[in-house]
Protein backbone atom coordinates (compact mmCIF):
# COMPACT_ATOMS: atom_id res chain seq x y z
CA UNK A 1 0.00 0.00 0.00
CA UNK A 2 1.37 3.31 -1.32
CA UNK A 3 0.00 7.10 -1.27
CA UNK A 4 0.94 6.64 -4.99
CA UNK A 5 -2.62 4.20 -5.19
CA UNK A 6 -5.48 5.41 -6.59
CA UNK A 7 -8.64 7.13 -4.71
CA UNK A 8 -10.55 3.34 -6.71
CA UNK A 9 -8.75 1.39 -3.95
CA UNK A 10 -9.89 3.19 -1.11
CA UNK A 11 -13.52 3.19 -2.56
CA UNK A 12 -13.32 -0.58 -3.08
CA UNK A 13 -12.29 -1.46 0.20
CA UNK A 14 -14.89 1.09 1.70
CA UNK A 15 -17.76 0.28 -0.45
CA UNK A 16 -19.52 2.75 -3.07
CA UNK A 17 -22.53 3.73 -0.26
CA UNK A 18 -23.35 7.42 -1.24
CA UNK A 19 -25.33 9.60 1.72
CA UNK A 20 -27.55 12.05 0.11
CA UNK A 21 -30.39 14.74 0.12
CA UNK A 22 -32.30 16.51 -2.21
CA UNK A 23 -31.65 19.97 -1.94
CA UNK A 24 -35.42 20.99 -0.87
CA UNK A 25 -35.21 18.97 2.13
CA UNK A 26 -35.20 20.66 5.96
CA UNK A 27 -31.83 20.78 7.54
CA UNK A 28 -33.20 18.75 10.18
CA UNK A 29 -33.86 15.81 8.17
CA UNK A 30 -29.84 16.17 6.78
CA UNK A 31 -28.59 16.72 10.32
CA UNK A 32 -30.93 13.51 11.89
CA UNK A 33 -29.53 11.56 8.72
CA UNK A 34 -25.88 12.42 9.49
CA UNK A 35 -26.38 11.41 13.32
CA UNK A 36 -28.11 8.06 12.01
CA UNK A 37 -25.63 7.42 9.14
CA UNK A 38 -22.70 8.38 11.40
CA UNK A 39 -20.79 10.64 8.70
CA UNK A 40 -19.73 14.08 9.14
CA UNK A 41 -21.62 15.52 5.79
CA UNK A 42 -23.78 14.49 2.86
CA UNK A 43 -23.98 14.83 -0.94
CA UNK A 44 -26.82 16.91 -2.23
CA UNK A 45 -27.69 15.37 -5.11
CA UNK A 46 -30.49 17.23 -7.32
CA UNK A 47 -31.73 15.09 -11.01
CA UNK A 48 -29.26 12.16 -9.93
CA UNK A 49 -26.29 15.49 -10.44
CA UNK A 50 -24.33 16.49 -7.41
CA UNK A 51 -25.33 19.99 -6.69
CA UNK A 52 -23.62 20.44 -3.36
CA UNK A 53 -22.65 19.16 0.12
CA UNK A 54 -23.83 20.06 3.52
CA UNK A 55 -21.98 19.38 6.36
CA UNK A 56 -21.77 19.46 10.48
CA UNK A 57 -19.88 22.97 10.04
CA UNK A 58 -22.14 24.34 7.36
CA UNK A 59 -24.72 23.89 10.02
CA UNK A 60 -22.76 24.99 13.01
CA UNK A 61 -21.84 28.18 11.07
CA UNK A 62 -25.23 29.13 8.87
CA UNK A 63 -27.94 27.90 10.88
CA UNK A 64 -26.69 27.79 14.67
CA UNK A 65 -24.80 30.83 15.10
CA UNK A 66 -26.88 32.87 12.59
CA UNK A 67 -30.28 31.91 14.93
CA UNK A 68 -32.12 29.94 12.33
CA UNK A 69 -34.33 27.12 12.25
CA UNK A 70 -33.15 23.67 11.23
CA UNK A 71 -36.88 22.34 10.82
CA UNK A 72 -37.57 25.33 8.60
CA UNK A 73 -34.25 25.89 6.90
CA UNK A 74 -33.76 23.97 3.30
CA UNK A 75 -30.24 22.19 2.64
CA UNK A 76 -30.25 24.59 -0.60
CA UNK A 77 -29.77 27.62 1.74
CA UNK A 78 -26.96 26.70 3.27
CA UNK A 79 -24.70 23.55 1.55
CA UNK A 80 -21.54 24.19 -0.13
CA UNK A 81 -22.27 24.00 -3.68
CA UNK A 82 -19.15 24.94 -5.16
CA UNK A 83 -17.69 21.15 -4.32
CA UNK A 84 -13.86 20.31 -5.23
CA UNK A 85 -14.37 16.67 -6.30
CA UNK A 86 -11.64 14.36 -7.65
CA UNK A 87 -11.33 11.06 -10.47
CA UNK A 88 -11.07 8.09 -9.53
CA UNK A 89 -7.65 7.68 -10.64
CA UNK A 90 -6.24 10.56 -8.82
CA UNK A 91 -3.31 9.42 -6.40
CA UNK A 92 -4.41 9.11 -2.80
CA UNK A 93 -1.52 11.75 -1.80
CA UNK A 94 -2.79 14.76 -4.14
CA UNK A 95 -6.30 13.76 -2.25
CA UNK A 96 -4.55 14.50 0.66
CA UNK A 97 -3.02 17.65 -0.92
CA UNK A 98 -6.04 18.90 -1.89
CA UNK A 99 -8.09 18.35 1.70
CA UNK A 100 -5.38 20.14 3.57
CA UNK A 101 -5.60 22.83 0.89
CA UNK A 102 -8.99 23.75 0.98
CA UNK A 103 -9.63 22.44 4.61
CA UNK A 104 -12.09 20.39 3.21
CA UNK A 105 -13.07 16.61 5.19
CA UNK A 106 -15.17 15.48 2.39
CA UNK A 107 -14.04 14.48 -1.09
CA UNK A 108 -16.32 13.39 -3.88
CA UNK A 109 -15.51 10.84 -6.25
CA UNK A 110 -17.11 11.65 -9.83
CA UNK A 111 -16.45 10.52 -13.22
CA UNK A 112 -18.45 12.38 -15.95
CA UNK A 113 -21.60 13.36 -13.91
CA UNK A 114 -21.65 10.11 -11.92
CA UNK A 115 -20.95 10.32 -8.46
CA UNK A 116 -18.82 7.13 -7.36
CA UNK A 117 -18.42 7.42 -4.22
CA UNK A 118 -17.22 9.84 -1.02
CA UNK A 119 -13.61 9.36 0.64
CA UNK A 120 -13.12 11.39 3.91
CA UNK A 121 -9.98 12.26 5.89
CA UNK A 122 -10.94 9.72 7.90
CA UNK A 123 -10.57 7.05 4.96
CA UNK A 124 -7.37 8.77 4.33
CA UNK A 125 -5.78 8.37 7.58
CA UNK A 126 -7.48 4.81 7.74
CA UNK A 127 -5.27 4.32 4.66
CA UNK A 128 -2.20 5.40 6.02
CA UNK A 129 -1.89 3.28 8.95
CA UNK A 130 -2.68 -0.01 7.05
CA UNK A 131 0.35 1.37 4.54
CA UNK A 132 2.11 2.17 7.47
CA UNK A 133 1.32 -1.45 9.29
CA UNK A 134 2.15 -3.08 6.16
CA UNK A 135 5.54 -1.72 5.85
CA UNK A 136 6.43 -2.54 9.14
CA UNK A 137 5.60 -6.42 8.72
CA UNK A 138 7.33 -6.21 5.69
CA UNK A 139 10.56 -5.18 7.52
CA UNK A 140 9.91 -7.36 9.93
CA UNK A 141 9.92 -10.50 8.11
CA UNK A 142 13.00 -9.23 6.30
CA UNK A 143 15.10 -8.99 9.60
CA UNK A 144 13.48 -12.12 10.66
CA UNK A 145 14.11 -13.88 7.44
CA UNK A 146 10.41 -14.29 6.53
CA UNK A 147 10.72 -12.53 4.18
CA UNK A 148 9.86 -13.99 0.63
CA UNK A 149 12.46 -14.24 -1.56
């Protein structure tokens, strides 16, 4: 496992499961899906097209702090909808690159107008400990002389 891999292997160890809302639904419905689902942030997805993504801090900063109402507030109003999304043969360390960046958690995966799949920082740093575990038993068994010739 190398940061050289491409974003495909994360999504096919993590599965293609896409979170979504429309973009006419309530805040509260995105928030109590988050909280259910576990995830940090949803895609808004609008004619099977992603049209945005609302997260914990979009709601934090436009609907908590501005004194709004979650049951009355639409995902439209306040989701990110200029989204930095990525191939899926783009290199899991220019993902990386590109999080840290734009201090962005969530990255789409699209190809054409599909949307393939979501990879977090989470994923990421999932990704760099196996890499990081697997190196280690490599050297391992090469000290040990396990190692495969």
């Amino acid at each position: 496992m190398k940061l050289i891999e491409m974003v495909t292997t994360i999504l096919r160890r993590k599965g293609p499961e896409v979170f979504s809302v429309p973009p006419h639904a309530s805040v509260y419905d995105a928030i109590e899906m988050m909280a259910d689902k576990h995830v940090g942030a949803l895609l808004v997805i609008s004619e099977g097209k992603l049209a945005g993504v609302i997260s914990e801090r979009d709601y934090a900063r436009k609907v908590i702090l501005k004194g709004r109402s979650s049951k009355e507030t639409r995902v439209e109003e306040i989701m990110t909808s200029s989204v930095i999304t990525v191939g899926p043969e783009r290199r899991i360390d220019e993902c990386m690159r590109l999080m840290t960046d734009n201090r962005i958690r969530h990255l789409p995966v699209v190809e054409g107008e599909k949307v393939l799949g979501v990879i977090s920082i989470g994923d990421l740093v999932n990704w760099i400990i196996s890499a990081q575990e697997a190196t280690i038993d490599q050297m391992e068994n090469y000290i040990t002389g396990k190692y495969p010739a």
